[in-house]
PDB file of N, CA and C in Angstrom:
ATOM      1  N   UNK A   1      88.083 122.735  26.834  1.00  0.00           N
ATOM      2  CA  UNK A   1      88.919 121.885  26.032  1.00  0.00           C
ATOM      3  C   UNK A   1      90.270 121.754  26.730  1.00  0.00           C
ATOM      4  N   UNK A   2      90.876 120.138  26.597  1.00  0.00           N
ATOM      5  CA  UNK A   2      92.089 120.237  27.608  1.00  0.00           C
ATOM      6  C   UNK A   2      93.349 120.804  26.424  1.00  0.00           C
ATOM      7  N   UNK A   3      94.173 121.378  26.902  1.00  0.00           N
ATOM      8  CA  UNK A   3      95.240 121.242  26.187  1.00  0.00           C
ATOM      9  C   UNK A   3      96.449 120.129  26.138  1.00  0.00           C
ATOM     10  N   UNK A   4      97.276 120.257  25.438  1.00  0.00           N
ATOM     11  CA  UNK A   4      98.725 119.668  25.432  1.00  0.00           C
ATOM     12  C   UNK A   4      99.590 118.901  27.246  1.00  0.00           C
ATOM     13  N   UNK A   5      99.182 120.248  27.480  1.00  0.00           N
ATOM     14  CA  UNK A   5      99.677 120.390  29.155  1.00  0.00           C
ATOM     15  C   UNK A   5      98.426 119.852  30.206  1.00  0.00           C
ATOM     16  N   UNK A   6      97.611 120.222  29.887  1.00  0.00           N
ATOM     17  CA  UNK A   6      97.039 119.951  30.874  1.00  0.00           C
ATOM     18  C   UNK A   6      97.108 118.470  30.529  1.00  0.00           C
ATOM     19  N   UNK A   7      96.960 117.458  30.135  1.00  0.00           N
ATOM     20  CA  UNK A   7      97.262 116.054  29.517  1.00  0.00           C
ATOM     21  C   UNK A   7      98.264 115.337  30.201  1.00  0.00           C
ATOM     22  N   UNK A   8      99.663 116.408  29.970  1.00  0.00           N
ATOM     23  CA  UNK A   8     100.997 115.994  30.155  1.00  0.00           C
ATOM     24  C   UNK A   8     101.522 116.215  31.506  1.00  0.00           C
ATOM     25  N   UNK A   9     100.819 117.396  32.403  1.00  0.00           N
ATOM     26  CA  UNK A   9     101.038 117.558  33.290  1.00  0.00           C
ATOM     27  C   UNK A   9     100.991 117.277  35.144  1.00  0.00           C
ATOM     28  N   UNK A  10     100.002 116.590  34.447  1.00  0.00           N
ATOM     29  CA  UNK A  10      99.709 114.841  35.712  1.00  0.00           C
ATOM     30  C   UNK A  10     100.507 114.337  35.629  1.00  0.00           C
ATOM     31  N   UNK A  11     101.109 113.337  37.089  1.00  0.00           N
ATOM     32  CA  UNK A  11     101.367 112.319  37.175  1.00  0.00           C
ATOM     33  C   UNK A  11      99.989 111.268  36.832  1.00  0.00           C
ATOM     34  N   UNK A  12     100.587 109.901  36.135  1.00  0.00           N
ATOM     35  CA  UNK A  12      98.994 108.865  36.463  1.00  0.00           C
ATOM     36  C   UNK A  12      98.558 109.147  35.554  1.00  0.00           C
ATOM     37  N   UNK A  13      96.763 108.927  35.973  1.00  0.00           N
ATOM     38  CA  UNK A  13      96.075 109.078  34.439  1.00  0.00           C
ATOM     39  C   UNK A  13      96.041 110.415  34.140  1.00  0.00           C
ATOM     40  N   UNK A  14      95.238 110.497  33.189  1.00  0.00           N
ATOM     41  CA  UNK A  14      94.821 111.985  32.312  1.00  0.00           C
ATOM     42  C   UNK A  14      93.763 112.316  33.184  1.00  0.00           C
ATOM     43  N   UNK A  15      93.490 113.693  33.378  1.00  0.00           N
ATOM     44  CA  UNK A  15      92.567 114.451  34.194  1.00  0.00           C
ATOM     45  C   UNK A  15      91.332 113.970  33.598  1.00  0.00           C
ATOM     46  N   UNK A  16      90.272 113.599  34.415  1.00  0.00           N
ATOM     47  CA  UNK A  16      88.951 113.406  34.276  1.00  0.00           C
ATOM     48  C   UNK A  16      88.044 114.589  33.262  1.00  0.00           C
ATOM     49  N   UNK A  17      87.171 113.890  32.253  1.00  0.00           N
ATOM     50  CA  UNK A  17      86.570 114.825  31.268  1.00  0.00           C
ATOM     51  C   UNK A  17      85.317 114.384  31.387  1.00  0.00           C
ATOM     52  N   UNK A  18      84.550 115.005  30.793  1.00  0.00           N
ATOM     53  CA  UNK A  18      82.658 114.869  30.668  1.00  0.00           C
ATOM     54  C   UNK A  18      82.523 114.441  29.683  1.00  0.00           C
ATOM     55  N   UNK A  19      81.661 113.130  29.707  1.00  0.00           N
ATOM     56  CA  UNK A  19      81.480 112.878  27.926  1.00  0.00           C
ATOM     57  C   UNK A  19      82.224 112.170  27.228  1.00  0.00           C
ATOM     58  N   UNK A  20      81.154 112.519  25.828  1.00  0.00           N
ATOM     59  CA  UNK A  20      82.486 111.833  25.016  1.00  0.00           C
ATOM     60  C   UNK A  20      84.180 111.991  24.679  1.00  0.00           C
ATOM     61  N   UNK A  21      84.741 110.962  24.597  1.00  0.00           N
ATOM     62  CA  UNK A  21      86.389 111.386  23.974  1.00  0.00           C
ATOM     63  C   UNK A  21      86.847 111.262  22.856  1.00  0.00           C
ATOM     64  N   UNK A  22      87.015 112.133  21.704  1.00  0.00           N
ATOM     65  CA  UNK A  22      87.125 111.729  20.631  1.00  0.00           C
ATOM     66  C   UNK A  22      89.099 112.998  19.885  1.00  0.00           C
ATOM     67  N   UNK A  23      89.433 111.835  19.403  1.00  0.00           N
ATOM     68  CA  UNK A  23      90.853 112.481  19.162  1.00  0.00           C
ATOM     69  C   UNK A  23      90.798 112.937  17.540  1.00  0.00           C
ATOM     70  N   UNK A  24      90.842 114.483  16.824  1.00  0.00           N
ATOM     71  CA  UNK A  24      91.165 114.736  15.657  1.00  0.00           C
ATOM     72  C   UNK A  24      92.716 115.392  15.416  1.00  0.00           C
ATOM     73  N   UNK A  25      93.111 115.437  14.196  1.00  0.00           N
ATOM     74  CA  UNK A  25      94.128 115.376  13.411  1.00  0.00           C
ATOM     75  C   UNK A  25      93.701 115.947  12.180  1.00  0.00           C
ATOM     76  N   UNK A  26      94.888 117.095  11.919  1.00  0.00           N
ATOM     77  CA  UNK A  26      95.053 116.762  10.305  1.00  0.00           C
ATOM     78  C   UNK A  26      96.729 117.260   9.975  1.00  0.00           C
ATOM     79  N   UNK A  27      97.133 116.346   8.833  1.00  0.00           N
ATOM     80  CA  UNK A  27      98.614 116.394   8.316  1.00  0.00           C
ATOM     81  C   UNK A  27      98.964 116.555   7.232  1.00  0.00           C
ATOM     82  N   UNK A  28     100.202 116.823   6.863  1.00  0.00           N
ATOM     83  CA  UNK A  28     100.462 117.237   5.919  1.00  0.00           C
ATOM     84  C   UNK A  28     102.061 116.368   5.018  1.00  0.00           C
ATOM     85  N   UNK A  29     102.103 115.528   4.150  1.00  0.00           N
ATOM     86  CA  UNK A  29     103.420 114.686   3.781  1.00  0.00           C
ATOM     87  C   UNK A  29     103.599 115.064   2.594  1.00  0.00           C
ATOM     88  N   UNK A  30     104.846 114.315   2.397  1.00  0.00           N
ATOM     89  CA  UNK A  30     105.043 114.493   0.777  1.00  0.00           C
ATOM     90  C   UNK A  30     103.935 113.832   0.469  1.00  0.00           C
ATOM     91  N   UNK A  31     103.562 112.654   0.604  1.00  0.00           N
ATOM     92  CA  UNK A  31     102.412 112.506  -0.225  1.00  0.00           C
ATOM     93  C   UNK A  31     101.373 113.241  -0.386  1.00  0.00           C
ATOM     94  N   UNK A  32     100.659 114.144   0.668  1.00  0.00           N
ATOM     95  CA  UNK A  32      99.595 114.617   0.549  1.00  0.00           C
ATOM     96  C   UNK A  32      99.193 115.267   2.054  1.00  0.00           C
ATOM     97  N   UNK A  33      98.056 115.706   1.857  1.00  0.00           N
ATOM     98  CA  UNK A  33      97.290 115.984   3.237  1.00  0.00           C
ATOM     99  C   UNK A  33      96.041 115.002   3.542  1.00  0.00           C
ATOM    100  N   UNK A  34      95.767 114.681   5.161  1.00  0.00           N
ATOM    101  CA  UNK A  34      94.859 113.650   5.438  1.00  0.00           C
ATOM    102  C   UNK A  34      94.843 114.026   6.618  1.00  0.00           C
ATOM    103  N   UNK A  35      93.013 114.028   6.976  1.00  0.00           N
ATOM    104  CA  UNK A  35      92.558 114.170   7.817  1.00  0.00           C
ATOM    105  C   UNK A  35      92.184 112.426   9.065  1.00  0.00           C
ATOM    106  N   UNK A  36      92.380 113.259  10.089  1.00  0.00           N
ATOM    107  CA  UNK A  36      91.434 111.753  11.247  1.00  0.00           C
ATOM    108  C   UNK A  36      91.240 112.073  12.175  1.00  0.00           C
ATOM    109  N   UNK A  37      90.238 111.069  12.574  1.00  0.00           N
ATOM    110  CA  UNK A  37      89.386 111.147  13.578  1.00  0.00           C
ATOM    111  C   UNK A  37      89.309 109.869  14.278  1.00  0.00           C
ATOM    112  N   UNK A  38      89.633 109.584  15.724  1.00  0.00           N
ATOM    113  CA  UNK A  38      89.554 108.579  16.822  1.00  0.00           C
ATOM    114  C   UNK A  38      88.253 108.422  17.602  1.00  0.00           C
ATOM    115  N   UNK A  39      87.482 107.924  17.804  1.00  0.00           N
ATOM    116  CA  UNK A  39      86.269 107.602  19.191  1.00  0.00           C
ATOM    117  C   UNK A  39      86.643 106.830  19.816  1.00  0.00           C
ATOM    118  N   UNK A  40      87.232 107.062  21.339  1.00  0.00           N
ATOM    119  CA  UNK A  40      88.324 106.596  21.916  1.00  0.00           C
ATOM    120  C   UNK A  40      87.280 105.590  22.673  1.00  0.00           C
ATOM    121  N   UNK A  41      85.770 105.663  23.043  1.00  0.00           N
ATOM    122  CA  UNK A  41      84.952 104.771  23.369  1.00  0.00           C
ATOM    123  C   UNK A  41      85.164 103.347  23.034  1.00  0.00           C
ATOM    124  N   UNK A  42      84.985 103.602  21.394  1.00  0.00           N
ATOM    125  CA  UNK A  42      84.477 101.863  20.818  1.00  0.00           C
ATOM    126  C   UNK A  42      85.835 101.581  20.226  1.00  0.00           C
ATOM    127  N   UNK A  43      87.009 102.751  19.758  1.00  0.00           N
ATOM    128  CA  UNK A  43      88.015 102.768  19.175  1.00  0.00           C
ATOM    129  C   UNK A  43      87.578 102.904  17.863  1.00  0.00           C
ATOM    130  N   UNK A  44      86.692 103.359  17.317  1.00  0.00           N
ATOM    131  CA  UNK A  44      86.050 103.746  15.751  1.00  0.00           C
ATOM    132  C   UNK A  44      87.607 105.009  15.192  1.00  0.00           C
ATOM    133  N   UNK A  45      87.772 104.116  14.316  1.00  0.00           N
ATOM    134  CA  UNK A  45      88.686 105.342  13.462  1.00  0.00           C
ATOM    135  C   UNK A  45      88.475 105.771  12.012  1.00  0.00           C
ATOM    136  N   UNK A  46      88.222 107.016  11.519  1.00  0.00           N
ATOM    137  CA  UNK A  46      88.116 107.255  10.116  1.00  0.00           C
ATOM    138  C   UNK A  46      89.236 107.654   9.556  1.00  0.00           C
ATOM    139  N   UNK A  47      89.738 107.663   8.691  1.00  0.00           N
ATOM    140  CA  UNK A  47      90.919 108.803   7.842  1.00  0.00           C
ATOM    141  C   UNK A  47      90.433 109.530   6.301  1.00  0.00           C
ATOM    142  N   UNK A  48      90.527 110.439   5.765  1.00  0.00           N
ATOM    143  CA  UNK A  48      90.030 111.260   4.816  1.00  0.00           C
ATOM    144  C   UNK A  48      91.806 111.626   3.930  1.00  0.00           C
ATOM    145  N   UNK A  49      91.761 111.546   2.809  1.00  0.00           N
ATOM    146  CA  UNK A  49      92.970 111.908   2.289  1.00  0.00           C
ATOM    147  C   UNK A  49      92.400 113.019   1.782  1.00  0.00           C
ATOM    148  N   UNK A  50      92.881 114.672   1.736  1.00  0.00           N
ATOM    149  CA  UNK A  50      92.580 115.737   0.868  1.00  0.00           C
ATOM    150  C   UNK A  50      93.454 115.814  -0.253  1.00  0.00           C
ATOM    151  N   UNK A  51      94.357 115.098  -0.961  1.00  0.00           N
ATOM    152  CA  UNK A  51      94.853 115.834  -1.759  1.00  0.00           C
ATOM    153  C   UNK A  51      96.119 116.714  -1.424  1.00  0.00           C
ATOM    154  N   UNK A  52      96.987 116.697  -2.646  1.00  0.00           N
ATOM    155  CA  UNK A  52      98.017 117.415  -2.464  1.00  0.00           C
ATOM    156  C   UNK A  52      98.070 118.982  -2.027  1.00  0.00           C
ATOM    157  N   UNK A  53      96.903 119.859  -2.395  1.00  0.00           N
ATOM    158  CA  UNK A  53      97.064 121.258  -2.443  1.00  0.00           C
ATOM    159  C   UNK A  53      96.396 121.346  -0.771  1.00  0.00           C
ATOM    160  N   UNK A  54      95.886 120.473   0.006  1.00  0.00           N
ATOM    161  CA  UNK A  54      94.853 121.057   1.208  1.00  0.00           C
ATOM    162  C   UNK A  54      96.421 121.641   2.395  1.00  0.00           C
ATOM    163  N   UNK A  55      95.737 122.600   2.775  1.00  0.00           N
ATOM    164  CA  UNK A  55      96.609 122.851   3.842  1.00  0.00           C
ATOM    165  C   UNK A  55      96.567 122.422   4.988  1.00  0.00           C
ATOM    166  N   UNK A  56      97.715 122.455   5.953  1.00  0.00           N
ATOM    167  CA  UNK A  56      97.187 122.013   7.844  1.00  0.00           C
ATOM    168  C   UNK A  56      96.076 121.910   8.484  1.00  0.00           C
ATOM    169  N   UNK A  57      95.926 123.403   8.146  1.00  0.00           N
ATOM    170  CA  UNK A  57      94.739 123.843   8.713  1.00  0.00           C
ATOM    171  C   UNK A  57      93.738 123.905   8.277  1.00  0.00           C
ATOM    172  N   UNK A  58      93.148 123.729   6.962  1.00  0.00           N
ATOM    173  CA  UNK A  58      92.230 122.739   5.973  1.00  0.00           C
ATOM    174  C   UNK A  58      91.942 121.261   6.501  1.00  0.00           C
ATOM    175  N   UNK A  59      92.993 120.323   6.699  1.00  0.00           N
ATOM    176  CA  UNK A  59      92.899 119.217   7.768  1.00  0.00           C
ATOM    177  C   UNK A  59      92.417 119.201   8.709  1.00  0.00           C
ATOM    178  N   UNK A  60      93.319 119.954   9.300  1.00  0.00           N
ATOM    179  CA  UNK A  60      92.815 119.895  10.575  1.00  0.00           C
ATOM    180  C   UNK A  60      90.875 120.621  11.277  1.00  0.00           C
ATOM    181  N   UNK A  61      90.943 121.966  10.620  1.00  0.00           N
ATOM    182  CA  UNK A  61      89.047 121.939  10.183  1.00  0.00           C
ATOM    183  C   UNK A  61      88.347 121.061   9.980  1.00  0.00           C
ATOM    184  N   UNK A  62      88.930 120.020   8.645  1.00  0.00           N
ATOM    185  CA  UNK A  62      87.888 119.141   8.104  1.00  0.00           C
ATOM    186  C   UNK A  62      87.537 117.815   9.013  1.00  0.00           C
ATOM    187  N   UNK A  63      88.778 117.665   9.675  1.00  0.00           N
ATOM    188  CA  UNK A  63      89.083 116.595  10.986  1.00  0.00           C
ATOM    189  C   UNK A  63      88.160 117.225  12.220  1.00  0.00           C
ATOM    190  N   UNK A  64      87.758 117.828  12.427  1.00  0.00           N
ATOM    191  CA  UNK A  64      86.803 118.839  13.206  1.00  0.00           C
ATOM    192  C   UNK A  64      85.379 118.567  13.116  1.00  0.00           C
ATOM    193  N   UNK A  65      85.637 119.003  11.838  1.00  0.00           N
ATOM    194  CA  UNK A  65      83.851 118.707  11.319  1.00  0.00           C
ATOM    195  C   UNK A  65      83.164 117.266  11.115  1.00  0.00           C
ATOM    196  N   UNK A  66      84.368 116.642  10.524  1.00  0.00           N
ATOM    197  CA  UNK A  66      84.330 115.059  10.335  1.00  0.00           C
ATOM    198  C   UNK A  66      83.898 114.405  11.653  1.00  0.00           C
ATOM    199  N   UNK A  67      84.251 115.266  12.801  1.00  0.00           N
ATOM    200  CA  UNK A  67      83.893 114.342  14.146  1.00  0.00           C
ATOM    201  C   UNK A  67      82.779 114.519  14.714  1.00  0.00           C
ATOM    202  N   UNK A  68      82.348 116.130  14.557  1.00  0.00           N
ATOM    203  CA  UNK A  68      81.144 116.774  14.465  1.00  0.00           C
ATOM    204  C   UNK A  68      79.937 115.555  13.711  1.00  0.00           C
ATOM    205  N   UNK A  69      80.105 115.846  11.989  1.00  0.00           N
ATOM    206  CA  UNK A  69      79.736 115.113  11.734  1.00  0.00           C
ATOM    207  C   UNK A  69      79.005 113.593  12.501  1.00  0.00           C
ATOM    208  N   UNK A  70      79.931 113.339  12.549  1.00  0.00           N
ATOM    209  CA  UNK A  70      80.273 111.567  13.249  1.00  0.00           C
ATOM    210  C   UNK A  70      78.970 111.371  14.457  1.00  0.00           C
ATOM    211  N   UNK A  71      79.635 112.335  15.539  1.00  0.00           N
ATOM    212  CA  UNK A  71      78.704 112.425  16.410  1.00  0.00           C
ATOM    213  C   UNK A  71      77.480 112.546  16.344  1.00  0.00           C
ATOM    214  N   UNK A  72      77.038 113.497  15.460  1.00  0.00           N
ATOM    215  CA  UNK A  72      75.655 113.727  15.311  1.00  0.00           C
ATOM    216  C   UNK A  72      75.244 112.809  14.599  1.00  0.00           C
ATOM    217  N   UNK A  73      76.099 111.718  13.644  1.00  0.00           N
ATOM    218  CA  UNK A  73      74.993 110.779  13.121  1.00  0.00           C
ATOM    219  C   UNK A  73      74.526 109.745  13.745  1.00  0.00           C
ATOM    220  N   UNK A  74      75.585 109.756  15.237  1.00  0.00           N
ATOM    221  CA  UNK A  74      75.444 108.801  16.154  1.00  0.00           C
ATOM    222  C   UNK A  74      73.790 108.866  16.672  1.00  0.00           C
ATOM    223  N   UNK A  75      73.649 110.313  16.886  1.00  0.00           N
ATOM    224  CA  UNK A  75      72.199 110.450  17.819  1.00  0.00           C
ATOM    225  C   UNK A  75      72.205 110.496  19.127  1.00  0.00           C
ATOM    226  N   UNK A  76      74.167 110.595  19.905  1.00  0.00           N
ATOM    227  CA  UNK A  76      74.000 110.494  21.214  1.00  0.00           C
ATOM    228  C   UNK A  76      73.579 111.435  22.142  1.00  0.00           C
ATOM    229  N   UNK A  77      73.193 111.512  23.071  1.00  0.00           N
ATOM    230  CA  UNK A  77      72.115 111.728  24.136  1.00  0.00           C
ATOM    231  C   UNK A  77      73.470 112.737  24.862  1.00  0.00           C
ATOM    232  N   UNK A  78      74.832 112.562  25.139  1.00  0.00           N
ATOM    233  CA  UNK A  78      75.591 113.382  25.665  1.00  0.00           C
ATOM    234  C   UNK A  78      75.905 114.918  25.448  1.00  0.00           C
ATOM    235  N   UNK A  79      75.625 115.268  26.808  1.00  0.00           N
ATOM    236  CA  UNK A  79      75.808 116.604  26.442  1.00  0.00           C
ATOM    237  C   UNK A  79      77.451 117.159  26.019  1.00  0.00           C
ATOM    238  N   UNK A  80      78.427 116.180  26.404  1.00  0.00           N
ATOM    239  CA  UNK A  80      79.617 117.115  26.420  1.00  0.00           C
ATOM    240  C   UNK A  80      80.519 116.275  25.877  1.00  0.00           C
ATOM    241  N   UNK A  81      81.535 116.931  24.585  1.00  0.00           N
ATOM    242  CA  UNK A  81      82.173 115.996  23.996  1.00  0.00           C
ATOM    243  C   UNK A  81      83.489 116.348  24.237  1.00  0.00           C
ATOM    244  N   UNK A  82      85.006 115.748  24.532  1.00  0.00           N
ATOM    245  CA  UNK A  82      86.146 116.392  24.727  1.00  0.00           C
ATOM    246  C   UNK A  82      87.164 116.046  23.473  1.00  0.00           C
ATOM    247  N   UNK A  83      87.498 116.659  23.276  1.00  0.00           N
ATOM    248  CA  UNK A  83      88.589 116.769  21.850  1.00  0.00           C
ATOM    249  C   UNK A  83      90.204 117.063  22.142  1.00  0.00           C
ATOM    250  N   UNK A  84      91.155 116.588  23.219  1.00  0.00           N
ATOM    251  CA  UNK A  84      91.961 117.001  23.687  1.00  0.00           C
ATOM    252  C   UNK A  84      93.088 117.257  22.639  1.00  0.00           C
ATOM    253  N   UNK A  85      93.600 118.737  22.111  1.00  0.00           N
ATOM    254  CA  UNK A  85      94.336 119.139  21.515  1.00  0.00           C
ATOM    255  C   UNK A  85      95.728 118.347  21.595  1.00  0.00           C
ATOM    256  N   UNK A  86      96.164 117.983  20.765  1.00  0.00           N
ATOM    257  CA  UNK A  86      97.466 117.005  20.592  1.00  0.00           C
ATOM    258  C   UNK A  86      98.522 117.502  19.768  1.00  0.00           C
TER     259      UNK A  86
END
């Protein structure tokens, strides 16, 4: 999994990955907490609102699984998916 740095720390493009690219999230506002998920392929985006009581890291899990999810309902054939921490 790339991190923050490894991302930022090129000049140019972003370091070469295997697979799919898919970007998750989860946040936290006065309004509420809400999860998302990017498929940087087709540009497919979902968002999930949890509710006032979900925490960060409740989001950010469910933004996890949600992509999990996603993928597997796709049926794709790739072995390797990248999720670059943001």
């Amino acid at each position: 999994m790339l991190t923050r740095e490894d991302w930022t720390k090129a000049t140019g493009a972003p370091p070469a990955v295997k697979g799919l690219v898919w970007f998750t999230d989860g946040s936290k506002m006065r309004e509420g907490t809400g999860a998302g998920v990017y498929w940087q392929l087709i540009g497919r985006r979902l968002s999930f609102s949890l509710g006032r009581k979900a925490t960060v890291i409740q989001a950010e899990i469910y933004a996890i699984l949600a992509c999990a999810y996603e993928i597997k309902s796709q049926n794709r054939q790739e072995k390797y998916v990248s999720a670059p921490i943001v």
